[in-house]
Protein backbone atom coordinates (compact mmCIF):
# COMPACT_ATOMS: atom_id res chain seq x y z
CA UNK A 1 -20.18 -37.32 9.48
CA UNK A 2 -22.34 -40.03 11.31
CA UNK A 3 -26.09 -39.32 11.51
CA UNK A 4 -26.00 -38.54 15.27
CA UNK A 5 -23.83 -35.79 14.78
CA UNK A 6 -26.07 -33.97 12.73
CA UNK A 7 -27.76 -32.58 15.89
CA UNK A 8 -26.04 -31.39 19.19
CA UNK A 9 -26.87 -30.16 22.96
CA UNK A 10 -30.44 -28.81 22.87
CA UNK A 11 -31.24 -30.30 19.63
CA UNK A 12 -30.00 -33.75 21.18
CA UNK A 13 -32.10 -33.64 24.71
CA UNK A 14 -35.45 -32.83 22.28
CA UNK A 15 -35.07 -36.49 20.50
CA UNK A 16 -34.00 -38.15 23.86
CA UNK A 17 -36.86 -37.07 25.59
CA UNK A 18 -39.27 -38.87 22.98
CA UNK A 19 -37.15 -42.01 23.15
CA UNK A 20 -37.09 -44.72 26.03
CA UNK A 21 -34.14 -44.83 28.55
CA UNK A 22 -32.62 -48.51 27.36
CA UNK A 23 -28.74 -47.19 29.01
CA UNK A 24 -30.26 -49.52 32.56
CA UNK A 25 -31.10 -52.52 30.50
CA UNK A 26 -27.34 -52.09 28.89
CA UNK A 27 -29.01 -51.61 25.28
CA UNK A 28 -26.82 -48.55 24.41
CA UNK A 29 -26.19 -49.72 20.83
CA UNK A 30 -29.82 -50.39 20.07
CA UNK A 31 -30.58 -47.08 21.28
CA UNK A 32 -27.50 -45.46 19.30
CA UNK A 33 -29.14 -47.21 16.14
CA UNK A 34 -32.61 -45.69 17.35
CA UNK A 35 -31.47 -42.32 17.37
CA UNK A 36 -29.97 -42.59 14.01
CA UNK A 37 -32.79 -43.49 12.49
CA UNK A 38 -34.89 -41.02 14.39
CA UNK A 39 -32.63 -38.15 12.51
CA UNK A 40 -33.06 -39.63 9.39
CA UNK A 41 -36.67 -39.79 9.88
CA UNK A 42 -36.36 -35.61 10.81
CA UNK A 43 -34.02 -35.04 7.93
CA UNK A 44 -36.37 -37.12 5.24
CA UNK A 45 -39.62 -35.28 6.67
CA UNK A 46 -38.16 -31.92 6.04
CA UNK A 47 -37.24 -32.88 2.41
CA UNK A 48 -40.81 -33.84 1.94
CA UNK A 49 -42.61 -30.63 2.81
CA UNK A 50 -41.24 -29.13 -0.81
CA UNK A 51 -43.82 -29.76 -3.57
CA UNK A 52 -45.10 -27.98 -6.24
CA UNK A 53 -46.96 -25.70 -4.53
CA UNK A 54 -44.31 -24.76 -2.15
CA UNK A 55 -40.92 -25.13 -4.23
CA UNK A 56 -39.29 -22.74 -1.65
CA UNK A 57 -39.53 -22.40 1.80
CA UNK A 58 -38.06 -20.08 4.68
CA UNK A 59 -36.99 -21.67 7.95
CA UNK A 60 -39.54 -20.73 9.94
CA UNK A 61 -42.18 -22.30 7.61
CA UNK A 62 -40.23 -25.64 7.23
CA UNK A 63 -40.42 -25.78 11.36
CA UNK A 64 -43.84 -25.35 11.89
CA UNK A 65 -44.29 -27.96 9.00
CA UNK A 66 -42.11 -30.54 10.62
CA UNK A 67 -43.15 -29.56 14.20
CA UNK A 68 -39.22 -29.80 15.57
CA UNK A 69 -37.60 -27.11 17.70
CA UNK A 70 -35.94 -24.43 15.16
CA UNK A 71 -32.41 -25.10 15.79
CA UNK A 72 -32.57 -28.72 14.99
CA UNK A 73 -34.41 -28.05 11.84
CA UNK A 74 -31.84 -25.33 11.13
CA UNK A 75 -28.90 -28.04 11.60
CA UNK A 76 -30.44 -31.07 9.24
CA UNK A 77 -30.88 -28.19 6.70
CA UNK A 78 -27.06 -27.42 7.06
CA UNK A 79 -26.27 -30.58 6.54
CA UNK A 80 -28.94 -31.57 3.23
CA UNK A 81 -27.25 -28.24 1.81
CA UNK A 82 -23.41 -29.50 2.66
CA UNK A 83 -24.68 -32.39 0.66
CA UNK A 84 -26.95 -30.88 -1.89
CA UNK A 85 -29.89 -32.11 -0.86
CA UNK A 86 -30.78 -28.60 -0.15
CA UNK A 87 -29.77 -25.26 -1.63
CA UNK A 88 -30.43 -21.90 0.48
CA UNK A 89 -30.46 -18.37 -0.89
CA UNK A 90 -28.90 -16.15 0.59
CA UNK A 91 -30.59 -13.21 -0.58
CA UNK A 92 -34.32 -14.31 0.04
CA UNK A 93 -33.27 -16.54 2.98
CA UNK A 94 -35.42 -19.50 1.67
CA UNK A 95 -34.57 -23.29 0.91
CA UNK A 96 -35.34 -25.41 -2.01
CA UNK A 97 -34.60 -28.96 -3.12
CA UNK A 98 -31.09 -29.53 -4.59
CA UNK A 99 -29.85 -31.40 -7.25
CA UNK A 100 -28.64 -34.28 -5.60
CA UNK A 101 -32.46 -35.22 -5.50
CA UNK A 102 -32.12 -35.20 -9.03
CA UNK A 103 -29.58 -37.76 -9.72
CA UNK A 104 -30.93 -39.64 -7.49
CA UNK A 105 -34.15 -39.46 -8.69
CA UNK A 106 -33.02 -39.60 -12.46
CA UNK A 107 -31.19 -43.34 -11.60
CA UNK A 108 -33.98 -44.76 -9.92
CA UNK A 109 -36.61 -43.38 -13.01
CA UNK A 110 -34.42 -45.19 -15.55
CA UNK A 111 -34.87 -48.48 -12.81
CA UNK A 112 -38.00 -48.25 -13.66
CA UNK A 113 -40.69 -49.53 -16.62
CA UNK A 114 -44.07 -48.54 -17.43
CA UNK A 115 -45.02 -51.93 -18.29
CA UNK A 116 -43.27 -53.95 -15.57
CA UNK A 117 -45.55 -51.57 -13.25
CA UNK A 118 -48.38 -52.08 -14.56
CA UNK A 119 -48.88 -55.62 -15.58
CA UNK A 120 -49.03 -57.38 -12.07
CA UNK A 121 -51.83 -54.46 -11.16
CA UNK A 122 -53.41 -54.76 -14.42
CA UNK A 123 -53.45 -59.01 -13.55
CA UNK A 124 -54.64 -57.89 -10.55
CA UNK A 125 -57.81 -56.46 -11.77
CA UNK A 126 -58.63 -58.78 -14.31
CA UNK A 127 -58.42 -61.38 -11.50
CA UNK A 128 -61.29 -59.80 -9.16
CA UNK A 129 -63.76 -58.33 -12.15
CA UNK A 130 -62.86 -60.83 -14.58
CA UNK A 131 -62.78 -58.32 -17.64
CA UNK A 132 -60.01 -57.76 -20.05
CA UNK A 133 -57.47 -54.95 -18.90
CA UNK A 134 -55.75 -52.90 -21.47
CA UNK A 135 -52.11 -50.80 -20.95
CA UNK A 136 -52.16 -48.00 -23.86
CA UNK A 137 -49.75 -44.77 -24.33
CA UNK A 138 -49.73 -41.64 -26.18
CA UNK A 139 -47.52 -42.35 -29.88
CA UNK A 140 -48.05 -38.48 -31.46
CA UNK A 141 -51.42 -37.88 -32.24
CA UNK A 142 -52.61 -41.09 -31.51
CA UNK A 143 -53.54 -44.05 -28.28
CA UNK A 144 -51.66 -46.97 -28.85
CA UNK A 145 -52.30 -50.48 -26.95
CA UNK A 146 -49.18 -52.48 -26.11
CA UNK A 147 -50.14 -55.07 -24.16
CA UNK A 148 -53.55 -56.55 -22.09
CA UNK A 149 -54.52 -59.32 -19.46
CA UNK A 150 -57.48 -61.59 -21.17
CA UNK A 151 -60.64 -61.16 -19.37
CA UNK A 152 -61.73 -64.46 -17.96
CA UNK A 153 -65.38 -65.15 -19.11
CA UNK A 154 -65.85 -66.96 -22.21
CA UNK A 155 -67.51 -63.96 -23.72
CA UNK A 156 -65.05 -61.39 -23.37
CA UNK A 157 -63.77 -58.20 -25.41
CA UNK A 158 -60.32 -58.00 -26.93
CA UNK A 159 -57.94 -55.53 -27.86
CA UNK A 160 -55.53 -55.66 -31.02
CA UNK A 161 -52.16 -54.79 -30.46
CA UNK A 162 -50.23 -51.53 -31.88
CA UNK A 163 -53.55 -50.31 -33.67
CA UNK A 164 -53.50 -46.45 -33.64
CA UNK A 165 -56.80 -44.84 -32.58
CA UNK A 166 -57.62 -41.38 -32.35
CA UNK A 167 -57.30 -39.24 -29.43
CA UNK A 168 -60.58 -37.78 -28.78
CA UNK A 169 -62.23 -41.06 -29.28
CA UNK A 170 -62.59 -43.91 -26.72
CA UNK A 171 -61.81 -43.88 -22.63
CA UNK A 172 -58.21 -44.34 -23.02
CA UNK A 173 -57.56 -42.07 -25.75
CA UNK A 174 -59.84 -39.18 -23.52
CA UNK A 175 -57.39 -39.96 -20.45
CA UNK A 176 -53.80 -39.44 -22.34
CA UNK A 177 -55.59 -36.42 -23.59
CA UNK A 178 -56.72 -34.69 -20.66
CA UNK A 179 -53.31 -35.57 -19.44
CA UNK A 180 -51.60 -33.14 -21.98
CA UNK A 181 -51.21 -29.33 -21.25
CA UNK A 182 -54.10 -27.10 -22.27
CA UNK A 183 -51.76 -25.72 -25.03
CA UNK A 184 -51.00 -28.88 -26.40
CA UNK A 185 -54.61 -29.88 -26.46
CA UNK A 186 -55.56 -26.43 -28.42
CA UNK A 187 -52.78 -27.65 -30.46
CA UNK A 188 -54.21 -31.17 -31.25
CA UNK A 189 -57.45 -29.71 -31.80
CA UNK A 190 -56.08 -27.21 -34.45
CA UNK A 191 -54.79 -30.00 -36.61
CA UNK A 192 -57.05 -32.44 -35.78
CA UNK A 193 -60.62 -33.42 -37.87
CA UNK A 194 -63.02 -34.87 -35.24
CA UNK A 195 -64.44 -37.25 -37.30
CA UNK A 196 -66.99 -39.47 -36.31
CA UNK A 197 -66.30 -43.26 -36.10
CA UNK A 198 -69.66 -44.17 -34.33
CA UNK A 199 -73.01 -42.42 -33.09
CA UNK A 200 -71.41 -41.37 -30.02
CA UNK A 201 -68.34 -40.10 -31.05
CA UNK A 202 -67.55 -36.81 -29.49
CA UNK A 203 -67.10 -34.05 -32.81
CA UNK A 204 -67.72 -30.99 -30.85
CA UNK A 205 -64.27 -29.10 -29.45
CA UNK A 206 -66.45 -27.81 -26.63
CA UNK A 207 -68.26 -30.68 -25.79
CA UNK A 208 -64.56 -32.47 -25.88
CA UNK A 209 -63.32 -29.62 -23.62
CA UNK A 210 -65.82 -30.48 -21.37
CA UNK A 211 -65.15 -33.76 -21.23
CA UNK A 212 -61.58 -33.49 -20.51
CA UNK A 213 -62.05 -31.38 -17.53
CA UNK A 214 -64.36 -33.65 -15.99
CA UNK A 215 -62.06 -36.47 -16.44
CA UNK A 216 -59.15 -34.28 -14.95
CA UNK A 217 -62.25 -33.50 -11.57
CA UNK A 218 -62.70 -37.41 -11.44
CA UNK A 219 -59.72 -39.56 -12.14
CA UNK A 220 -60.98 -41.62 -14.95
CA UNK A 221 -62.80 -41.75 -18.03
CA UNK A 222 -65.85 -43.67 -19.31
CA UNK A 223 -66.85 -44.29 -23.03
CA UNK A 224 -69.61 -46.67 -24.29
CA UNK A 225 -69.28 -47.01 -28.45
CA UNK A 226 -67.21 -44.73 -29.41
CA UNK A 227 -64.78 -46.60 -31.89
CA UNK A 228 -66.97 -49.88 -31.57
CA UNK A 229 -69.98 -50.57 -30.65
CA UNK A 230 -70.81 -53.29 -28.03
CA UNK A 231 -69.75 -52.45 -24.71
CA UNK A 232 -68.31 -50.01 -22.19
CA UNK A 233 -64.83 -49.26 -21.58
CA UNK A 234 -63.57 -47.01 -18.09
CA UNK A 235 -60.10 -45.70 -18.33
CA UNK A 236 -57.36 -44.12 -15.79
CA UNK A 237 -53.76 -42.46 -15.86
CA UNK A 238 -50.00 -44.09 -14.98
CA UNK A 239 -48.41 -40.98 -13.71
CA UNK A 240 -44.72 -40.44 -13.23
CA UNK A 241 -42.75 -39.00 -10.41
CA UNK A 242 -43.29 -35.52 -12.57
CA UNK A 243 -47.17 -35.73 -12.18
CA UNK A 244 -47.38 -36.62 -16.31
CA UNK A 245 -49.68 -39.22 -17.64
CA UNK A 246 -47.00 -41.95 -19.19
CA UNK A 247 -49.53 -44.89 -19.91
CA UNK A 248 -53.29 -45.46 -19.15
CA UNK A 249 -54.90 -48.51 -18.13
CA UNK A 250 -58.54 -49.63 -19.10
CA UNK A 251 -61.05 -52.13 -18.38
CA UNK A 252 -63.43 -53.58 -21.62
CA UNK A 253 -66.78 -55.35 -20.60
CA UNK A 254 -68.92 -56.49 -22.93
CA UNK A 255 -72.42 -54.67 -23.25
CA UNK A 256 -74.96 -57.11 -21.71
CA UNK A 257 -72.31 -57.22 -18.16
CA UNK A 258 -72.06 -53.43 -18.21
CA UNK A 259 -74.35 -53.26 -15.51
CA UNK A 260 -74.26 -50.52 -13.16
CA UNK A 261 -73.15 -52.72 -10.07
CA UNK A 262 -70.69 -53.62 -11.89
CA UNK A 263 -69.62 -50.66 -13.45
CA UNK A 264 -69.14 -49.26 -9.81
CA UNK A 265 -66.79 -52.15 -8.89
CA UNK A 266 -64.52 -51.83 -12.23
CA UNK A 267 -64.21 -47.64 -11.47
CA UNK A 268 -63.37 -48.37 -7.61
CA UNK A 269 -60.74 -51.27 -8.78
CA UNK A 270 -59.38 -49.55 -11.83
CA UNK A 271 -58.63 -45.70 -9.62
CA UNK A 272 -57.12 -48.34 -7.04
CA UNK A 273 -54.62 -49.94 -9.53
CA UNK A 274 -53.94 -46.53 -11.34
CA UNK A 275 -53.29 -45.07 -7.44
CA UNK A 276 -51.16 -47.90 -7.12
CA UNK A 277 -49.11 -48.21 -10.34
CA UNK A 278 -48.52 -44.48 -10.07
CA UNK A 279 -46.88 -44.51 -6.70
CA UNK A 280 -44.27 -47.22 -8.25
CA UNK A 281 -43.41 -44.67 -10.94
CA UNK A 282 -42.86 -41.99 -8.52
CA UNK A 283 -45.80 -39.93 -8.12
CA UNK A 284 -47.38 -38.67 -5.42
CA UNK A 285 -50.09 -36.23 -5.13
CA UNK A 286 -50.20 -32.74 -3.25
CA UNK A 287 -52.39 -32.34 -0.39
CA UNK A 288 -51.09 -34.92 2.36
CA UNK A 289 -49.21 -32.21 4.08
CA UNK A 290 -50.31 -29.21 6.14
CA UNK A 291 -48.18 -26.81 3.85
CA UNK A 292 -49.55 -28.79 0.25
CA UNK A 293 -52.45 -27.05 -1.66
CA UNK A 294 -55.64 -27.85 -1.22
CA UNK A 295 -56.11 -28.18 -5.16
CA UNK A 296 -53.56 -30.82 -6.32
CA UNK A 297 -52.83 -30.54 -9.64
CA UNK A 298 -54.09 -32.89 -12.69
């Protein structure tokens, strides 16, 4: 079934009347290719008013999402279900997204490396702050750096490969933990000594607890000393197409250029990159449709 024939009679004269008469200027098959791509648009914006929040939706709240008259709405559903891009209930008379999505999805996440992502952005903002950029991920109970882009100044700070550090100690370690479910966190905690490895090491669960939500409120997380001394280090997530933390990118400066000018320039660069980086692995936040919640999740 071709694209146009997704949608017939009054479904068909809604979509012409938003597109330009070309039949005059003998442009029929440009106009034929216009229309095909104006369904796909339709059938593409429907799919994206699922999220979290809204896993399952009856037809009349999928057309006032989409703003497009009921029966054509009603037809691109009957065709995402045909496919199983869709599945409908019966019973409750709501839609939801169908497996199809996740083959497709599943083929395109195994396309797709952490580290591949995140170099050229991590290269990226090394090149405009000049500081050494770190990738780390979670290995059990501990952060784990597995590759960086060398700062540029001739005093710069480093970061040694495949070293283990704890997680409640240090930027990046804070941001793969606030990235774990609460239970999992209680669960770290329960097993966990917090010992100190400098003066401002955090060793209190509640002070930790408080940490972690504010890093969750802001994006990123900010450490100065905490497993060595002589700087400041600002850290933020790589999130998959699930929403879960996967990696976490940091920037190191050097104490004496951990200014506060400059601070504000590495935070506003490093959420960019981690905004960026997460996109190519998939995710995308809640909120950038009328029917999203108004709290995304973290």
């Amino acid at each position: 079934m071709s694209l146009p024939s997704l949608l017939r009679n009054d479904d068909e004269i809604e979509l012409a009347r938003k597109r330009p008469d070309t039949r005059a200027a003998g442009k029929t098959g440009q106009a034929s290719n216009d229309y095909s791509i104006e369904v796909l648009t339709s059938a593409i914006n429907v799919l994206s008013v699922f999220g979290h929040a809204h896993p399952q939706l009856s037809l009349s709240e999928i057309v006032q999402a989409v703003g497009l008259p009921k029966t054509t709405v009603f037809r691109l559903l009957s065709s995402l279900v045909e496919r199983n891009f869709c599945e409908f209930d019966p019973q409750s008379g709501q839609y939801s997204l169908g497996f199809e999505l996740v083959r497709l999805a599943d083929i395109r996440r195994r396309q797709t490396n952490v580290h591949d992502v995140a170099i050229p952005v991590m290269r990226d903002i090394r090149n405009k702050v000049n500081e050494t950029v770190i990738l780390s991920v979670k290995s059990g109970d501990f952060r784990v750096h597995i590759d960086f882009v060398e700062g540029l100044h001739p005093m710069r700070r480093m970061a040694d490969l495949g070293v283990r550090a704890p997680l409640y100690a240090g930027a990046a370690s804070k941001v793969l933990l606030a990235g774990m479910e609460d239970e999992d966190i209680e669960s770290y905690l329960a097993r966990t000594e917090l010992t100190p490895l400098q003066k401002t090491t955090i060793t209190d669960r509640n002070v930790l607890w408080r940490e972690i939500r504010t890093i969750r409120k802001r994006g990123y997380a900010e450490s100065k000393g905490e497993i060595f001394t002589g700087g400041g280090a600002l850290a933020a997530p790589l999130k998959d197409f699930s929403g879960n933390t996967v990696a976490v990118m940091d920037i190191l400066t050097p104490e004496h250029r951990y200014t506060a000018e400059h601070r504000e320039r590495c935070i506003a660069l490093l959420l960019d990159g981690a905004r960026r980086g997460s996109q190519r692995l998939g995710y995308r936040q809640e909120g950038n449709t009328s029917m999203a919640s108004s709290a995304p999740k973290v």
